[in-house]
C-alpha atoms as a PDB file:
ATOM      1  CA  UNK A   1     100.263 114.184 124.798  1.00  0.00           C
ATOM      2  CA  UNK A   2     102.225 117.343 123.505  1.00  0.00           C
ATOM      3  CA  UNK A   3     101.259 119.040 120.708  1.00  0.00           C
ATOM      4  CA  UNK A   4     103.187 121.127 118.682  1.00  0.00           C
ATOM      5  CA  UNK A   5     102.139 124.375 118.726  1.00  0.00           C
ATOM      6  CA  UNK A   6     100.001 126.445 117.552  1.00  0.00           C
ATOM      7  CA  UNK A   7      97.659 123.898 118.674  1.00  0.00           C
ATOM      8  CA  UNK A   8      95.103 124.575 115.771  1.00  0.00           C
ATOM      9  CA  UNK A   9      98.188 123.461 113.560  1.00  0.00           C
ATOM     10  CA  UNK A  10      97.885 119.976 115.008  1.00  0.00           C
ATOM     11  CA  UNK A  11      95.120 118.111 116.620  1.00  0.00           C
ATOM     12  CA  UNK A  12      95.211 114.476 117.276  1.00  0.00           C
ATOM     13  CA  UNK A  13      91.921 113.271 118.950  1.00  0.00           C
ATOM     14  CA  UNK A  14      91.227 110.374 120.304  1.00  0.00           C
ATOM     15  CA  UNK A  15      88.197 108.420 119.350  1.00  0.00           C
ATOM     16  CA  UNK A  16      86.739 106.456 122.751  1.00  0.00           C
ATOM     17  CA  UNK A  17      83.456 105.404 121.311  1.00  0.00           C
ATOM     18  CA  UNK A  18      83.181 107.169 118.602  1.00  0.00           C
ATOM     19  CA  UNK A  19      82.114 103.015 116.474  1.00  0.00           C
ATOM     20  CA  UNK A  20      78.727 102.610 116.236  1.00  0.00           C
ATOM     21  CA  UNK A  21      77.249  99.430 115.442  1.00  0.00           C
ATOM     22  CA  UNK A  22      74.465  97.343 113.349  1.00  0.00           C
ATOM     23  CA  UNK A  23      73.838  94.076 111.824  1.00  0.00           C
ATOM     24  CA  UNK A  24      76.660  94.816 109.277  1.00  0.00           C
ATOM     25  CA  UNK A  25      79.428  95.539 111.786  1.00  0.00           C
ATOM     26  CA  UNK A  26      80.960  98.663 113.004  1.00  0.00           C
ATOM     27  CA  UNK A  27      81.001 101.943 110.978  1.00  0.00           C
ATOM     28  CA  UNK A  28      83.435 104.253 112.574  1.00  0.00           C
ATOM     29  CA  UNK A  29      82.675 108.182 112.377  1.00  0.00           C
ATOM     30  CA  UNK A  30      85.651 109.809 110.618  1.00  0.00           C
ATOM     31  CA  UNK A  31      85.056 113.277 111.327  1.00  0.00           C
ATOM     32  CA  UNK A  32      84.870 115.317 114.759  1.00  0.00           C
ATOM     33  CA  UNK A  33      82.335 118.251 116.000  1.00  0.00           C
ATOM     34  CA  UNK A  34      85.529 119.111 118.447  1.00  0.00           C
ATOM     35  CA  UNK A  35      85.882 122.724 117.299  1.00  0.00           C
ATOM     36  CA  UNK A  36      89.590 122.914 117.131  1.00  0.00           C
ATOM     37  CA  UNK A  37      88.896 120.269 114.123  1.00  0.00           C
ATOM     38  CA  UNK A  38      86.273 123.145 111.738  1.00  0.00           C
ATOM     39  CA  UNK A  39      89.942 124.413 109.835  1.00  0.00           C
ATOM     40  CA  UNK A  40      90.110 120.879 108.456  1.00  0.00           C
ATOM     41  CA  UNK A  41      86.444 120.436 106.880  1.00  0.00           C
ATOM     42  CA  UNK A  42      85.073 120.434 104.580  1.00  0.00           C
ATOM     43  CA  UNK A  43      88.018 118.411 102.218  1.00  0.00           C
ATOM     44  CA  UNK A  44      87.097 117.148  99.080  1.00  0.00           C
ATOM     45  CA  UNK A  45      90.017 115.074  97.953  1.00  0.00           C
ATOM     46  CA  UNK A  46      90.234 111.538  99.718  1.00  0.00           C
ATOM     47  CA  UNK A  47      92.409 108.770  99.309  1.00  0.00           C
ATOM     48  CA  UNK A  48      93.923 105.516 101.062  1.00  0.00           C
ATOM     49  CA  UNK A  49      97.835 105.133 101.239  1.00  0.00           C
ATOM     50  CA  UNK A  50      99.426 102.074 101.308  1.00  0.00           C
ATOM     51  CA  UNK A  51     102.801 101.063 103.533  1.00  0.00           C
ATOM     52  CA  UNK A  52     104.877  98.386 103.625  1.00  0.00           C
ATOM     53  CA  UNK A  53     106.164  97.158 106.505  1.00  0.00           C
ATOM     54  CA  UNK A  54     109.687  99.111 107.030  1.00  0.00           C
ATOM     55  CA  UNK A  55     108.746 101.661 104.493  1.00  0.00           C
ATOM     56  CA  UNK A  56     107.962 105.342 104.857  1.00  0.00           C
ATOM     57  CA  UNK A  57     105.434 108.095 103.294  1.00  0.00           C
ATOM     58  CA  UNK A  58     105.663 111.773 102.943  1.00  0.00           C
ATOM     59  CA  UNK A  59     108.825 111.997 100.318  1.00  0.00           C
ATOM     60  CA  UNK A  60     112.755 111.002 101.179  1.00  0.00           C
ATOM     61  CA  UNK A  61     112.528 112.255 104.489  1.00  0.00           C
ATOM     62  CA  UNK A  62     109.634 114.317 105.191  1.00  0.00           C
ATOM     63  CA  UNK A  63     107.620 117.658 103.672  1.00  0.00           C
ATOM     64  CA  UNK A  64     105.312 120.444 104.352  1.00  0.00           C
ATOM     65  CA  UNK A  65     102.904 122.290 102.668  1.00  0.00           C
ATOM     66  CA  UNK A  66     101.903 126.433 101.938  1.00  0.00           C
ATOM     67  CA  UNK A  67      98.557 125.606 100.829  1.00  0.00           C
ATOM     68  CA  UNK A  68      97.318 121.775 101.430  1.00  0.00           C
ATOM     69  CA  UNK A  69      96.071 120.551 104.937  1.00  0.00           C
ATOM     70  CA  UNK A  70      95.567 117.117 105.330  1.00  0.00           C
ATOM     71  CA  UNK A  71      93.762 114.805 107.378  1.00  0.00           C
ATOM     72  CA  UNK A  72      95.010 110.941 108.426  1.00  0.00           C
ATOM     73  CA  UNK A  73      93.008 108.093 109.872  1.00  0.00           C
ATOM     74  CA  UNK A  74      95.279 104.830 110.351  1.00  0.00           C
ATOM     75  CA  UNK A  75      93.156 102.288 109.037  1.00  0.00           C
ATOM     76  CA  UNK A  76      95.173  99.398 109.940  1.00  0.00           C
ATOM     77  CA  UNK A  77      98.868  98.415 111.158  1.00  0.00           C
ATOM     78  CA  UNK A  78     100.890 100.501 113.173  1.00  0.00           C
ATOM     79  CA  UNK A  79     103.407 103.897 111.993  1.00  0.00           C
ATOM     80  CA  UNK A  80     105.168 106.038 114.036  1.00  0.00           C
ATOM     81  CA  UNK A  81     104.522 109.595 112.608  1.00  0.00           C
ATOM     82  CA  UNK A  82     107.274 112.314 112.981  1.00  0.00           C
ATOM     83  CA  UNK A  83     106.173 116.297 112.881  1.00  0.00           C
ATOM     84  CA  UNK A  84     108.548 119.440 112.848  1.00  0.00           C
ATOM     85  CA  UNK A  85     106.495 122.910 113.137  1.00  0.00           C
ATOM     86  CA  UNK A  86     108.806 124.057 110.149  1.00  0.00           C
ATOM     87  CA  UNK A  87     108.984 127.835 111.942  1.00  0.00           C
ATOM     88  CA  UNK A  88     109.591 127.029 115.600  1.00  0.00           C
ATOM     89  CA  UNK A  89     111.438 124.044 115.104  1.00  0.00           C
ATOM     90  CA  UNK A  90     109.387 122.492 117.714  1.00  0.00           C
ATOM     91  CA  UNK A  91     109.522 118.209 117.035  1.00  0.00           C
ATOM     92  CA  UNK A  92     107.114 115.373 118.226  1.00  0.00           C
ATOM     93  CA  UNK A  93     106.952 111.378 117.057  1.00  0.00           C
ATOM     94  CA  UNK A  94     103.593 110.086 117.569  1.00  0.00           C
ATOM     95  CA  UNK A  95     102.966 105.739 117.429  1.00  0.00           C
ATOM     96  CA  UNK A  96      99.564 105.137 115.918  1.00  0.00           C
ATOM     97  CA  UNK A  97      97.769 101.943 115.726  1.00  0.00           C
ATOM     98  CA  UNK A  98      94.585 101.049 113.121  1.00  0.00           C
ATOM     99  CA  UNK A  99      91.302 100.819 113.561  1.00  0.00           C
ATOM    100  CA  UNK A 100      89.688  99.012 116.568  1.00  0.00           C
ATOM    101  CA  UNK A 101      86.315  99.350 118.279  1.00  0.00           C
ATOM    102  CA  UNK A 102      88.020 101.188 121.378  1.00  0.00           C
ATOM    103  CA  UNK A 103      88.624 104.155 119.003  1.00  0.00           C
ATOM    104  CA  UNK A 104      90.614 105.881 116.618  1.00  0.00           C
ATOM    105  CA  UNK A 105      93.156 108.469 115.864  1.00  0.00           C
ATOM    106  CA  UNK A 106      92.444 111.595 113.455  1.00  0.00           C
ATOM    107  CA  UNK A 107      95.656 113.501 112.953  1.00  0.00           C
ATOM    108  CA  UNK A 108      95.079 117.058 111.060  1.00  0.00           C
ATOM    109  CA  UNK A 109      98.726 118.421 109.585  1.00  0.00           C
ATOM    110  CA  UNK A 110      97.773 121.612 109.041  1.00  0.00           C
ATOM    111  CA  UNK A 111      99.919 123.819 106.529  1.00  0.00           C
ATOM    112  CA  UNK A 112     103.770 124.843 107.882  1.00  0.00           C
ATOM    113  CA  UNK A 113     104.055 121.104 109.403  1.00  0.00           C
ATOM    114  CA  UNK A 114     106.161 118.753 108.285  1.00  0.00           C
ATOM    115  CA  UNK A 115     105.452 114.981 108.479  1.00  0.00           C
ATOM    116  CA  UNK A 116     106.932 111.703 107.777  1.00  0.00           C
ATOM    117  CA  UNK A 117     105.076 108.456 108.122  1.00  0.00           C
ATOM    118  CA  UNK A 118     107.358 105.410 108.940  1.00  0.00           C
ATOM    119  CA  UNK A 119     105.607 101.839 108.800  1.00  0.00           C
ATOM    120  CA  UNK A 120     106.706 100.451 112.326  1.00  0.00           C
ATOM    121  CA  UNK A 121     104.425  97.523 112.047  1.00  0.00           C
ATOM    122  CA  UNK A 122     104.616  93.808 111.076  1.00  0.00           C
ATOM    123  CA  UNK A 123     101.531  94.004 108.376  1.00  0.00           C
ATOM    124  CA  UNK A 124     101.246  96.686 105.648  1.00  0.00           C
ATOM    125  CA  UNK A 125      99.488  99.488 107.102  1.00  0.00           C
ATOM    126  CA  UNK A 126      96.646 101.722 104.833  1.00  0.00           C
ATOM    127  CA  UNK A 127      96.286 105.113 105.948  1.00  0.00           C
ATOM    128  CA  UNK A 128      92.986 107.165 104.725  1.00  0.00           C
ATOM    129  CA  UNK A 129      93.769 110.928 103.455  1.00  0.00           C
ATOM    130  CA  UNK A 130      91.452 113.534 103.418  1.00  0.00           C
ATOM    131  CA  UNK A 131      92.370 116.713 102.101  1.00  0.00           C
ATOM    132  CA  UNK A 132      91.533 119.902 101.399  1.00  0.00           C
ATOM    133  CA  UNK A 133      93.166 120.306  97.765  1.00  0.00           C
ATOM    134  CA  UNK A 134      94.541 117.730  94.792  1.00  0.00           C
ATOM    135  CA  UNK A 135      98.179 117.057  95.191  1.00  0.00           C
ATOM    136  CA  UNK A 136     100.457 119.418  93.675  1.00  0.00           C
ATOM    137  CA  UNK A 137     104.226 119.224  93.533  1.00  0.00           C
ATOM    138  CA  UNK A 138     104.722 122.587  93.721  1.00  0.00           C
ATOM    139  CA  UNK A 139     103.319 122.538  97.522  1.00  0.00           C
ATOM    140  CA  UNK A 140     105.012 119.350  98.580  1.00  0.00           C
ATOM    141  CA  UNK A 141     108.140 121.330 100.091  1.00  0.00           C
ATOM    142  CA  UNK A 142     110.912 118.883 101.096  1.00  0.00           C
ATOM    143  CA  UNK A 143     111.697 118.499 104.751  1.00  0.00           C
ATOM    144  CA  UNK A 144     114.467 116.570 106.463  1.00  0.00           C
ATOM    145  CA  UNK A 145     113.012 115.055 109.578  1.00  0.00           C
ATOM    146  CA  UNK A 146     115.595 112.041 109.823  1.00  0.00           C
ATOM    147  CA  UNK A 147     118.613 113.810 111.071  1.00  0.00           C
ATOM    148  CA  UNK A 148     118.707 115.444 114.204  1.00  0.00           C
END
């Protein structure tokens, strides 16, 4: 996988085994001791997003942020998620699927990357936000990631 870079802007780590499991099912371990991950804890604002199939988060076309840095965890369905490193111009489309007990995607947008989340799936999808700040309009800095 290519990550735009810096690479402590972006860090999308894969999960293999990271479900543990009891009499009450799996409970899956949202956050990582993988250093690269430290700039993205602790955050104290969490929420779930819903998307409807063919629909898309993260304004018209995409934004960025000076101060917030978020956190996603796909908690079911399927998006494709598009990034631009808003300096370098550098691009990448990731395809993330939910939850399931091989593992799980966290993605970490750090601040200066901007991100689009496009519902690809066939089932609304619900995608868990943690980050570091309430919203604020003033930070959400539209971002055309659609045209090429």
């Amino acid at each position: 996988m290519k990550f735009i870079l810096p690479e402590q802007a972006r860090i999308a780590i894969p999960f293999e085994g990271a479900v543990s499991m009891n009499n009450n099912g799996p409970a899956y371990h949202l956050y990582s001791t993988d250093k690269r991950f430290s700039q993205f804890q602790p955050f104290d604002h969490n929420y779930v997003v819903p998307i409807l199939p063919g629909k898309h988060r993260g304004g018209k076309k995409g934004h960025y942020h000076h101060h917030k840095k978020e956190v996603f965890c796909l908690l079911n369905g399927q998006v494709d998620v598009l990034l631009e490193n808003v300096q370098t111009k550098e691009k990448e489309h990731l395809r993330l699927n939910g939850l399931s007990p091989k593992g799980f995607y966290l993605l970490g947008i750090s601040t200066g990357i901007s991100h689009l989340i496009i519902n690809t799936g066939k089932e609304a999808a619900n995608l868990l936000v943690y980050s570091n700040c309430q919203p604020d309009e003033k930070d959400e800095i539209a971002y055309d990631l659609l045209t090429e």
